[in-house]
N, C-alpha and C. Protein backbone atom coordinates (compact mmCIF):
# COMPACT_ATOMS: atom_id res chain seq x y z
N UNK A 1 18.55 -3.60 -15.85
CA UNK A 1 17.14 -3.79 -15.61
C UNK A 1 16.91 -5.12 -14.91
N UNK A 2 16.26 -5.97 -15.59
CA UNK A 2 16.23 -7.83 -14.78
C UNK A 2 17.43 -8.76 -15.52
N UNK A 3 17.91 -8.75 -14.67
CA UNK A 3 19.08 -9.98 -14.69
C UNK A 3 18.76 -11.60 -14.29
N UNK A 4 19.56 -12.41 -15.13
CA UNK A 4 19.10 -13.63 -14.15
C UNK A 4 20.45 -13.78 -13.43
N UNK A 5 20.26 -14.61 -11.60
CA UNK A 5 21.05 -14.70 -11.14
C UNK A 5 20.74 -16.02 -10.30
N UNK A 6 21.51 -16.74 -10.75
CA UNK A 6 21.25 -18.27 -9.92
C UNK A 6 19.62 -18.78 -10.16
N UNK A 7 19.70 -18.91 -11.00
CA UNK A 7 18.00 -19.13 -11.82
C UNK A 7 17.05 -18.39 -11.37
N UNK A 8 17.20 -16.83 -11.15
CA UNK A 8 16.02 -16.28 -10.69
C UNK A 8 16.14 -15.21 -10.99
N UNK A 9 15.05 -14.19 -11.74
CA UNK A 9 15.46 -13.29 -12.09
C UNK A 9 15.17 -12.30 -10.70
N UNK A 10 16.80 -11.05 -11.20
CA UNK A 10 16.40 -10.11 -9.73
C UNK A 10 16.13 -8.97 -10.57
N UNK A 11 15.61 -7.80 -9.87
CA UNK A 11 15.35 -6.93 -10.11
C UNK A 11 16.76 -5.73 -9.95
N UNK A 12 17.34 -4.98 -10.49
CA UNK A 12 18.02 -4.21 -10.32
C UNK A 12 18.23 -2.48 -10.87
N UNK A 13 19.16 -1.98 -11.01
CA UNK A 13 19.54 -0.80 -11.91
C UNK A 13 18.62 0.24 -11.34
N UNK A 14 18.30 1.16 -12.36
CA UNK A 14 16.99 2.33 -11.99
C UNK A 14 15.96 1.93 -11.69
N UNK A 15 15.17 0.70 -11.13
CA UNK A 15 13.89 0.48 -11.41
C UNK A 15 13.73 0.92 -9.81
N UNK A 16 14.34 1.65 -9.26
CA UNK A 16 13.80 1.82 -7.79
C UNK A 16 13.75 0.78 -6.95
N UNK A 17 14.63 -0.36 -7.19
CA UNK A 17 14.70 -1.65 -5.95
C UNK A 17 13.54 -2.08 -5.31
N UNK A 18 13.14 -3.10 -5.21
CA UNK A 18 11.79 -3.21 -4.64
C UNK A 18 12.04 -4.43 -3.42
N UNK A 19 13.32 -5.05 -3.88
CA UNK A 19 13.90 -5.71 -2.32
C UNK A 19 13.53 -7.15 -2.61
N UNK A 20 12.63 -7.31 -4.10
CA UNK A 20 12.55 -8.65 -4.08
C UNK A 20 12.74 -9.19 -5.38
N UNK A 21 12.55 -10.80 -6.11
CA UNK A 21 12.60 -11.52 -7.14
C UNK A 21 11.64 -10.40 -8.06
N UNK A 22 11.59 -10.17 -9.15
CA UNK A 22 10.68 -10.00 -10.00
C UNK A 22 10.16 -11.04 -11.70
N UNK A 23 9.10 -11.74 -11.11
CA UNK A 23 8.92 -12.91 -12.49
C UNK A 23 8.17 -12.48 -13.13
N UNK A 24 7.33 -11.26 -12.59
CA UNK A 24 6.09 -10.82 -14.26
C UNK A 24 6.63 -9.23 -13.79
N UNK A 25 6.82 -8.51 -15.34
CA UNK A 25 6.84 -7.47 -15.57
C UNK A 25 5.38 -6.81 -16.70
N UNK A 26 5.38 -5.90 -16.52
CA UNK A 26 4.41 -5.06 -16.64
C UNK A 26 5.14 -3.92 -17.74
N UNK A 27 5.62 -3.78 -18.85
CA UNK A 27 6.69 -2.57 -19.08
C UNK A 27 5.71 -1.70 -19.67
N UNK A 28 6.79 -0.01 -19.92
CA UNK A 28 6.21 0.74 -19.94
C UNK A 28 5.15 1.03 -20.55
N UNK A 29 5.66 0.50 -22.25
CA UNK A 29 4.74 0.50 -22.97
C UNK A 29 3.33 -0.11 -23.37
N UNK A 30 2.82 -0.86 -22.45
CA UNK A 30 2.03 -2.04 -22.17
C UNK A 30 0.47 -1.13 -21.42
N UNK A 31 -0.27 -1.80 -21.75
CA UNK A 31 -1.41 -1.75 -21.28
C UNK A 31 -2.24 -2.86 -21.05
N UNK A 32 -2.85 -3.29 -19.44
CA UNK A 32 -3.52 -4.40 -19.56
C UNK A 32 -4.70 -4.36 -19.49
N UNK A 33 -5.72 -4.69 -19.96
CA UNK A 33 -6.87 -4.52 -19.62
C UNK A 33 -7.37 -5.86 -18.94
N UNK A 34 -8.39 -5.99 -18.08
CA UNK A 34 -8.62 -7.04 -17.41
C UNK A 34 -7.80 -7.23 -15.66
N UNK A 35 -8.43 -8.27 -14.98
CA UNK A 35 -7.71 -8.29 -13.81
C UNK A 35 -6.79 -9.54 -13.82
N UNK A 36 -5.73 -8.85 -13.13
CA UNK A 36 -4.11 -9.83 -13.18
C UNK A 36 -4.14 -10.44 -11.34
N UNK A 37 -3.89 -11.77 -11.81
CA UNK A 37 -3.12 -13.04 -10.56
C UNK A 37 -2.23 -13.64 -10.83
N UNK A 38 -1.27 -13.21 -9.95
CA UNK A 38 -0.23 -13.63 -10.09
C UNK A 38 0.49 -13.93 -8.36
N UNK A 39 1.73 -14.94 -8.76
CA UNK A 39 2.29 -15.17 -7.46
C UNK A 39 3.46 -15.06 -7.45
N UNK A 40 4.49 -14.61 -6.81
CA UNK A 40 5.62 -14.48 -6.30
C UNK A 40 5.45 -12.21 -7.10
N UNK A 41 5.82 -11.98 -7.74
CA UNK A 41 6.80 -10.77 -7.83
C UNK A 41 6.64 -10.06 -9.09
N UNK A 42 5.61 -9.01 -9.21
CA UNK A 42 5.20 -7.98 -9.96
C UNK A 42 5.50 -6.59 -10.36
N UNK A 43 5.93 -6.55 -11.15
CA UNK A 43 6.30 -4.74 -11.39
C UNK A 43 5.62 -4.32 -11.99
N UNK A 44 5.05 -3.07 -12.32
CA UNK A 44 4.10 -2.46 -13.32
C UNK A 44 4.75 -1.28 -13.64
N UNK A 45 5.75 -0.82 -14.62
CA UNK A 45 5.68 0.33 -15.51
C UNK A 45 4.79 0.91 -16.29
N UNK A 46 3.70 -0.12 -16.96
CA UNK A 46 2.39 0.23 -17.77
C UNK A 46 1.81 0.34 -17.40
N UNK A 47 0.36 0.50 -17.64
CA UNK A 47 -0.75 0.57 -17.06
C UNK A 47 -1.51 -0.75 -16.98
N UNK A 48 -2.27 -1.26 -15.58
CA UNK A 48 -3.09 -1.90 -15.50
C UNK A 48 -4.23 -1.66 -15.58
N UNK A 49 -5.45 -1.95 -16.24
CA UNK A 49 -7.11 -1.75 -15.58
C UNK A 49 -7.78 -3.13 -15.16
N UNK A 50 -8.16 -3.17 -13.55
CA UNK A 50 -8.45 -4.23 -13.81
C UNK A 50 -7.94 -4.69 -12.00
N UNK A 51 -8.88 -5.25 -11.55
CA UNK A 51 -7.83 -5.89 -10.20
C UNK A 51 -6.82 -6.47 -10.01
N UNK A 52 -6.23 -5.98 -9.41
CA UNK A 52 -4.21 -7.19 -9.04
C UNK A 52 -4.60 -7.73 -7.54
N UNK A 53 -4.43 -9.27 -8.15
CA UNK A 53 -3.90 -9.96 -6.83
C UNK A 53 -3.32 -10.91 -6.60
N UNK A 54 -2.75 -11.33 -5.64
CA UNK A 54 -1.88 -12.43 -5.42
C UNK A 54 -2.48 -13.61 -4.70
N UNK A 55 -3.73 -13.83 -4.52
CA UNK A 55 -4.28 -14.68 -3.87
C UNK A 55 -3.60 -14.73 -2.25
N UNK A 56 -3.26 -16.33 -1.69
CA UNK A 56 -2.76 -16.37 -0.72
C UNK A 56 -1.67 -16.43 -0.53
N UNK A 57 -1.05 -16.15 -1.50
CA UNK A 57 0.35 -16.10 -1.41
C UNK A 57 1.43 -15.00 -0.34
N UNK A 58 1.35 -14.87 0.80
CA UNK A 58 1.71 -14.16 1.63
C UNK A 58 3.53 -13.30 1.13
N UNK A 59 4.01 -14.17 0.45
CA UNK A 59 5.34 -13.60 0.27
C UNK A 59 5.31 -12.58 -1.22
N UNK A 60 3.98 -12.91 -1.40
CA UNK A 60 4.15 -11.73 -3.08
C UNK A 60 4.12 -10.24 -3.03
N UNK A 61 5.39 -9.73 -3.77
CA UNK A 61 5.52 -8.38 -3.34
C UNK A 61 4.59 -7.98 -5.04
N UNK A 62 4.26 -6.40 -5.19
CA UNK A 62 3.74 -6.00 -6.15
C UNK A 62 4.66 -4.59 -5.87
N UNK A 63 5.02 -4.25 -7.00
CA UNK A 63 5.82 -2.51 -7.12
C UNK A 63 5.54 -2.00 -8.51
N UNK A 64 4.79 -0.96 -8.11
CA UNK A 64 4.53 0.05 -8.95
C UNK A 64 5.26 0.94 -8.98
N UNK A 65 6.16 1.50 -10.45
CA UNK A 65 6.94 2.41 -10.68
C UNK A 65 6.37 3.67 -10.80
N UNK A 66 7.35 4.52 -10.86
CA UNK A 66 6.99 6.08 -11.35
C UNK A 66 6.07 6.19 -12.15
N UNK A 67 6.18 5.51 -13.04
CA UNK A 67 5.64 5.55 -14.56
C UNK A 67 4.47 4.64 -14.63
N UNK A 68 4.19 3.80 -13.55
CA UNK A 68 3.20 2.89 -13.82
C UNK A 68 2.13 3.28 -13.05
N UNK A 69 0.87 2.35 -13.15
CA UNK A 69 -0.58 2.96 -13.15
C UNK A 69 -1.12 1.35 -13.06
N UNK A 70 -2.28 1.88 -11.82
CA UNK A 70 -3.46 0.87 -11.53
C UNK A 70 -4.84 1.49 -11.11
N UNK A 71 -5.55 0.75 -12.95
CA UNK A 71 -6.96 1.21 -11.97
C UNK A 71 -7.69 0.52 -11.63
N UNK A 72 -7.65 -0.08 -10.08
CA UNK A 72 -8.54 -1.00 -9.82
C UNK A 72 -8.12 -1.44 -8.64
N UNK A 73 -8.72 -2.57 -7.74
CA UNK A 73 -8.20 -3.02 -6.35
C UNK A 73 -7.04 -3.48 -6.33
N UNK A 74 -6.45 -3.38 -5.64
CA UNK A 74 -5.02 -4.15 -5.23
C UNK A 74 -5.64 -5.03 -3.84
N UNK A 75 -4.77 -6.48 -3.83
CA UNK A 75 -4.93 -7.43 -2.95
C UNK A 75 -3.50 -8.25 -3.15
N UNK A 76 -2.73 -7.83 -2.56
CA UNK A 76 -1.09 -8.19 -2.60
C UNK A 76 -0.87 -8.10 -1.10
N UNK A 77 -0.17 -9.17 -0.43
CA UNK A 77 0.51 -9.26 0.31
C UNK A 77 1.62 -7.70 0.67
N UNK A 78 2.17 -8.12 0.00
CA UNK A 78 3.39 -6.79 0.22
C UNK A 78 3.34 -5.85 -1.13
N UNK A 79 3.20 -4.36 -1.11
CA UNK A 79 2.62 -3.13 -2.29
C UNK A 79 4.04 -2.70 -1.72
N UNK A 80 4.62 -1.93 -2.99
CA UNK A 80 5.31 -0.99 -3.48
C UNK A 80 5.01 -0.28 -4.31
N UNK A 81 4.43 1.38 -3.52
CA UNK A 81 4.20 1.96 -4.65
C UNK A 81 4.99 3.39 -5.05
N UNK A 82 5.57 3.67 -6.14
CA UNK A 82 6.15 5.13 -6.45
C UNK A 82 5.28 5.59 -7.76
N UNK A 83 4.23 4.76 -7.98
CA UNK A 83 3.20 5.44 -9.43
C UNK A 83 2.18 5.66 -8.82
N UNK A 84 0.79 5.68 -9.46
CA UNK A 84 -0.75 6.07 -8.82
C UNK A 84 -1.70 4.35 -8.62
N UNK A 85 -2.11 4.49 -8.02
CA UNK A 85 -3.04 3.92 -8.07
C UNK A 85 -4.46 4.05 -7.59
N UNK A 86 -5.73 3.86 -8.52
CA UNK A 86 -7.04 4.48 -8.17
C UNK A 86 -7.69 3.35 -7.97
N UNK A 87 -7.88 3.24 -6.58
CA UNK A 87 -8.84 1.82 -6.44
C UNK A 87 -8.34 1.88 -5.05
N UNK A 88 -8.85 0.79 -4.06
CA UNK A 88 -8.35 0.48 -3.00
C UNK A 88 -7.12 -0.31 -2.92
N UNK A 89 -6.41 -0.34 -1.86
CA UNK A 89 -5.05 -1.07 -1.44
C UNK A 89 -5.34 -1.98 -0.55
N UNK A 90 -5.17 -3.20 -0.67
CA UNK A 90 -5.12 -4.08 0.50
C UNK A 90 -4.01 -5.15 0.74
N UNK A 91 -2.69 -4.26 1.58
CA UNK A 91 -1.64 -5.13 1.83
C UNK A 91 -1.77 -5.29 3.17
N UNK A 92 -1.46 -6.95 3.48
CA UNK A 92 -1.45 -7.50 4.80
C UNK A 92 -0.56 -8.37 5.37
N UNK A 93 0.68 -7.59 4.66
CA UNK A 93 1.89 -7.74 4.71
C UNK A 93 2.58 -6.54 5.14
N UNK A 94 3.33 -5.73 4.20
CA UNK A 94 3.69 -4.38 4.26
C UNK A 94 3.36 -3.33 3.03
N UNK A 95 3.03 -2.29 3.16
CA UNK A 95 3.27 -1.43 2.22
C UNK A 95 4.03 0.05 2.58
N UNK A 96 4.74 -0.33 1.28
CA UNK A 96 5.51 1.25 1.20
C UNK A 96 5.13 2.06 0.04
N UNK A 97 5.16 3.54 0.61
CA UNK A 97 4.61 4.32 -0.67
C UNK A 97 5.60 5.36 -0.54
N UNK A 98 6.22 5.14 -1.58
CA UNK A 98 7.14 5.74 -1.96
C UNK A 98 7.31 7.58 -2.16
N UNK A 99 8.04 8.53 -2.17
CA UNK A 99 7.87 9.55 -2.51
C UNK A 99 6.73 10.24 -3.43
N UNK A 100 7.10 9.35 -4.70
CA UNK A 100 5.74 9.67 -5.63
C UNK A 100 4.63 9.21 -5.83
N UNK A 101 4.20 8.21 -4.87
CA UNK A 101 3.15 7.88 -4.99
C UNK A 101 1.94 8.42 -4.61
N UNK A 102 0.64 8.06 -5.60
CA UNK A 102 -0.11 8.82 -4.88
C UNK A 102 -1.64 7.29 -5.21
N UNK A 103 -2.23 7.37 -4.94
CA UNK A 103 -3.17 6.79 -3.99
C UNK A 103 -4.55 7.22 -4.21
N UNK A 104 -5.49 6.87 -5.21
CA UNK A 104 -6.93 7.45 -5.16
C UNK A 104 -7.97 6.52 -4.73
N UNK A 105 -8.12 5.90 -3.32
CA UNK A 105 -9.17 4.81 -2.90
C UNK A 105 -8.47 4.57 -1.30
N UNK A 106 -9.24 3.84 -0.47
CA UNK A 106 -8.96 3.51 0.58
C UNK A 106 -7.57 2.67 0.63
N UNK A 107 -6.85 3.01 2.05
CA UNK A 107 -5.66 2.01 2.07
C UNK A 107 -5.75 1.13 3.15
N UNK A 108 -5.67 -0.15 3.36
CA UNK A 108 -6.00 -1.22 4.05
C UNK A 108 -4.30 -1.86 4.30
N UNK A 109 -3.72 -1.63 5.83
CA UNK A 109 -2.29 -2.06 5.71
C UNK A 109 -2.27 -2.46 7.26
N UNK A 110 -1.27 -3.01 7.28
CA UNK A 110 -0.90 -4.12 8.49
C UNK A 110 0.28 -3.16 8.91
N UNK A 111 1.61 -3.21 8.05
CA UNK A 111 2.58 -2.23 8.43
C UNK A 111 3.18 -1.26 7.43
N UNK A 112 3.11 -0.10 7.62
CA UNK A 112 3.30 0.58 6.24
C UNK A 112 4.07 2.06 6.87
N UNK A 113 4.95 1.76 5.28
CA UNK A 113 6.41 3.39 5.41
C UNK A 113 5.69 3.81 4.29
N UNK A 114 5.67 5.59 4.59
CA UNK A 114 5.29 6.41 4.25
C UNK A 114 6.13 7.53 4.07
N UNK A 115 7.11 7.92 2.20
CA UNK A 115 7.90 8.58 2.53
C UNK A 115 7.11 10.23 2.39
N UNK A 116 7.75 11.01 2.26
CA UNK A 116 7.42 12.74 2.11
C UNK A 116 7.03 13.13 0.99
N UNK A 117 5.96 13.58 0.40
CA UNK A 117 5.50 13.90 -0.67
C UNK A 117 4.61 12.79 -1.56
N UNK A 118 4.61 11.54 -0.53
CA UNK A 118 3.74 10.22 -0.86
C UNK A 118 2.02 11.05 -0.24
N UNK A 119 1.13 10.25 -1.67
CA UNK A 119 -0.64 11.46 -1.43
C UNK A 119 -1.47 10.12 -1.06
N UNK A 120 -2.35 10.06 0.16
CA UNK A 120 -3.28 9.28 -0.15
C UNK A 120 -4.58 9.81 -0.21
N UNK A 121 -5.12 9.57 -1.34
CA UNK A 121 -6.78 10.76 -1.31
C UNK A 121 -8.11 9.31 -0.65
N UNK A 122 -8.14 9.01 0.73
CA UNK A 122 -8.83 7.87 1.22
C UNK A 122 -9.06 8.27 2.43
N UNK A 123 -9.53 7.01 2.78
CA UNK A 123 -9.31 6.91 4.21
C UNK A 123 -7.72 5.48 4.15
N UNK A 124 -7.50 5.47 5.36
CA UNK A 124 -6.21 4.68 5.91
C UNK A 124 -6.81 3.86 6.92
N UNK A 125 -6.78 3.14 6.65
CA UNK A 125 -7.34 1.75 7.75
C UNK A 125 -6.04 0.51 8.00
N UNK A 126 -5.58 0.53 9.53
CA UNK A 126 -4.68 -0.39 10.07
C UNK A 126 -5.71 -1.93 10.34
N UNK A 127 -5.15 -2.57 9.58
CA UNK A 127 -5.85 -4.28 10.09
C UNK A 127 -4.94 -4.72 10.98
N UNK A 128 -5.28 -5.35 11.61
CA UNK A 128 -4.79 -6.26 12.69
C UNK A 128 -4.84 -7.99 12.56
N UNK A 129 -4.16 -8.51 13.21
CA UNK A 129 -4.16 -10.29 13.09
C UNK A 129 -4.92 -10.72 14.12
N UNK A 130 -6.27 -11.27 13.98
CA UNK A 130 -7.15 -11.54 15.04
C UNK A 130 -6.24 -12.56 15.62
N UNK A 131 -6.67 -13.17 16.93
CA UNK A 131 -5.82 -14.12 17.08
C UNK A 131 -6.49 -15.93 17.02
N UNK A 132 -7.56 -15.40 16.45
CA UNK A 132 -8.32 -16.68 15.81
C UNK A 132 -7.44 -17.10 14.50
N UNK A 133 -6.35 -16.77 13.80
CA UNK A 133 -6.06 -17.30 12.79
C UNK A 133 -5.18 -18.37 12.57
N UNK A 134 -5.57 -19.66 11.66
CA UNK A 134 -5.33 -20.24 11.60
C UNK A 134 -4.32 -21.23 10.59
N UNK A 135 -3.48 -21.58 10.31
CA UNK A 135 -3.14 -22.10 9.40
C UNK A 135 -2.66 -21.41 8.32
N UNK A 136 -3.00 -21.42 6.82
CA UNK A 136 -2.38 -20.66 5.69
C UNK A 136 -3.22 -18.85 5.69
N UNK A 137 -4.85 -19.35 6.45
CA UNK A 137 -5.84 -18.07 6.15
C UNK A 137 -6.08 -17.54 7.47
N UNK A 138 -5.48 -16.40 7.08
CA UNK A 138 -5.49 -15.31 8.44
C UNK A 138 -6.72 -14.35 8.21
N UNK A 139 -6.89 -13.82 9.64
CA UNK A 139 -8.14 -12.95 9.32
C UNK A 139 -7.94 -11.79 10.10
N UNK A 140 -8.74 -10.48 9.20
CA UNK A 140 -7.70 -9.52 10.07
C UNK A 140 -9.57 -8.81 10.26
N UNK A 141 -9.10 -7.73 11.18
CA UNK A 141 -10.04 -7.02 11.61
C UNK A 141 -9.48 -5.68 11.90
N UNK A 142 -10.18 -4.82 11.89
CA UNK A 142 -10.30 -3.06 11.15
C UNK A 142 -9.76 -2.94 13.02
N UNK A 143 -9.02 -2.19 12.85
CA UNK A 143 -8.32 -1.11 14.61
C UNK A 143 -9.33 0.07 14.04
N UNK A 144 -10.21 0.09 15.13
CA UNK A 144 -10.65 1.97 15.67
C UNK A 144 -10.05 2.54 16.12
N UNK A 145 -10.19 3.66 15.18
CA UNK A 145 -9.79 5.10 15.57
C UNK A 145 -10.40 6.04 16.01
N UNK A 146 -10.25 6.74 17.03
CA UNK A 146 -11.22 7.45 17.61
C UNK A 146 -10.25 8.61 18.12
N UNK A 147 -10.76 10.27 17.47
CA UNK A 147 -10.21 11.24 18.43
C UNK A 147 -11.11 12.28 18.82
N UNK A 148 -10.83 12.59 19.83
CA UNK A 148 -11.82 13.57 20.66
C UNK A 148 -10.75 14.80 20.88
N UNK A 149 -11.90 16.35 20.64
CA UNK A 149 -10.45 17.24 21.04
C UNK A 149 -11.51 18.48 21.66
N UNK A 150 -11.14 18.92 23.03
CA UNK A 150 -12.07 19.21 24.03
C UNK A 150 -11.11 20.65 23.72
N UNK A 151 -11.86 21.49 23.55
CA UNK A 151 -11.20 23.26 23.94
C UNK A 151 -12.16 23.91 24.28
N UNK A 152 -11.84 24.67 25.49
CA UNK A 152 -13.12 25.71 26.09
C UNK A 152 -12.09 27.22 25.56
N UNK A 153 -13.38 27.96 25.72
CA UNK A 153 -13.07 28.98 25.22
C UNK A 153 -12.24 30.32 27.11
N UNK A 154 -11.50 30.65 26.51
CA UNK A 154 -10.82 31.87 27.72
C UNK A 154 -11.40 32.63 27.52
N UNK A 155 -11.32 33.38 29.38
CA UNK A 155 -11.67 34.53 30.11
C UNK A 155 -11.58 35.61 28.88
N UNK A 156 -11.93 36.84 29.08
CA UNK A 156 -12.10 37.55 28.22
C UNK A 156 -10.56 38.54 28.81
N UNK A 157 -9.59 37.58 29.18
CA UNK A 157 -8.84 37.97 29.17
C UNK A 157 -8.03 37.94 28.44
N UNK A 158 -8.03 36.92 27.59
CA UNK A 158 -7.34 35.75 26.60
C UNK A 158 -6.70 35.00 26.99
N UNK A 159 -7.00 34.25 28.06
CA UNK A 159 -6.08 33.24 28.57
C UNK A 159 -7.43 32.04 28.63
N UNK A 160 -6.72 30.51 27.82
CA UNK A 160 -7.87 29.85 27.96
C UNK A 160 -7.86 29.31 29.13
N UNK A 161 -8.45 28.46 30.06
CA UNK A 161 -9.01 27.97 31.42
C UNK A 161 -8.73 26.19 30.78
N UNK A 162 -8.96 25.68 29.48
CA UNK A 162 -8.80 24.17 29.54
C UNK A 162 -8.66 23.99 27.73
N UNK A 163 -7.57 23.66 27.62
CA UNK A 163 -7.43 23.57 25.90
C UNK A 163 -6.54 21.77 26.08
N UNK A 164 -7.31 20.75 25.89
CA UNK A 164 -6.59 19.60 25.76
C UNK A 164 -7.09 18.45 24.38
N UNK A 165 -6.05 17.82 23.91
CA UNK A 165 -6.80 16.89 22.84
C UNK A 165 -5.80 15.76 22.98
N UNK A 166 -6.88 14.32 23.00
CA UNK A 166 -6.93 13.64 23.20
C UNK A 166 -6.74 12.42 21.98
N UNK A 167 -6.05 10.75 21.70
CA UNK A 167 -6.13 10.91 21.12
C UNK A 167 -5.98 8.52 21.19
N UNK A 168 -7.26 8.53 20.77
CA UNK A 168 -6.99 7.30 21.03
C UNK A 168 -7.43 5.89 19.80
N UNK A 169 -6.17 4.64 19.79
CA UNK A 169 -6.21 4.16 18.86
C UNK A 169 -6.48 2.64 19.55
C-alpha cells in the first residue's frame, strides 16, 4: 500500500498508481464530512462530502479510487479519477478518468485522458492559458465550441444533392 522511501511516502501495490507522492489518505472506511485543503498528494478510498482543493498549489495531484466517492467541487491541479464524483471538476493541470470513473457535474480541464467505459453526466469544458498570466496565478478562459451540421434532403430518387458537417473548436 504506502511505503516510505527516502523520506517520502510513495504510493504503490493495488491502489491503481497515481504517478505521484501520496501524504493524506482518505481510507476506505472513512467518511469526511466538511471541505478538505490540502497540498501536495491525496487519495480518497472513503467518502468525501464537502469541497477538495488544493489551492495554488499547481503540482497537487488528487486520485480517487474505485471505491472512493466525492460529493462536492473538486479544484486540484492534477484529478485522478477511477471512483464517482458528483459535483464539478476543475483540473488545470491534467485529468485522467480512469475506466471506472464516472462523473456527475461539469468537467473543467486543460489536458485530459479519457479511458473506455469512463461516464461523464455534464458538460466538458477545455480552459485554456490566457496569455495575460502572470507569475504563481494563471488565468484560464473557457475554448468555444461550436458545431454546425448542414444536410439537405435527396431527389426523390434517394440520392442526397449536399450532406456535410462541419465542425469547429
Amino acid at each position: 500500500m504506502l511505503s516510505k522511501q527516502k523520506g517520502k511516502p510513495v504510493q504503490g501495490g493495488s491502489q491503481g498508481g497515481s504517478g505521484g507522492a501520496v501524504d493524506t489518505l482518505v481510507g476506505r472506511q472513512t467518511e469526511l464530512l466538511g471541505d478538505v485543503n490540502f497540498k501536495g498528494g491525496l487519495h480518497v478510498d472513503g467518502v468525501v462530502k464537502g469541497k477538495v482543493s488544493a489551492g495554488s498549489d499547481k503540482e497537487a495531484v488528487l486520485s480517487v479510487s474505485e471505491s472512493g466517492s466525492i460529493e462536492g467541487d473538486v479544484y486540484v491541479a492534477n484529478v485522478i479519477i477511477n471512483g464517482s464524483v458528483h459535483g464539478d471538476v476543475h483540473a488545470m493541470g491534467r485529468l485522467t478518468l480512469n475506466s471506472c470513473a464516472r462523473v456527475v457535474g461539469n468537467v473543467h480541464y486543460k489536458t485530459m485522458e479519457m479511458a473506455s467505459g469512463a461516464t461523464v453526466n455534464g458538460q466538458m469544458v477545455h480552459e485554456v492559458e490566457s496569455a495575460e498570466s502572470t507569475g504563481t496565478v494563471t488565468s484560464f478562459s473557457r475554448t468555444e465550441a461550436s458545431r454546425s451540421d448542414s444536410h439537405d434532403i435527396g431527389d426523390t430518387d434517394g440520392s442526397a444533392k449536399n450532406a456535410s458537417a462541419s465542425s469547429t473548436v
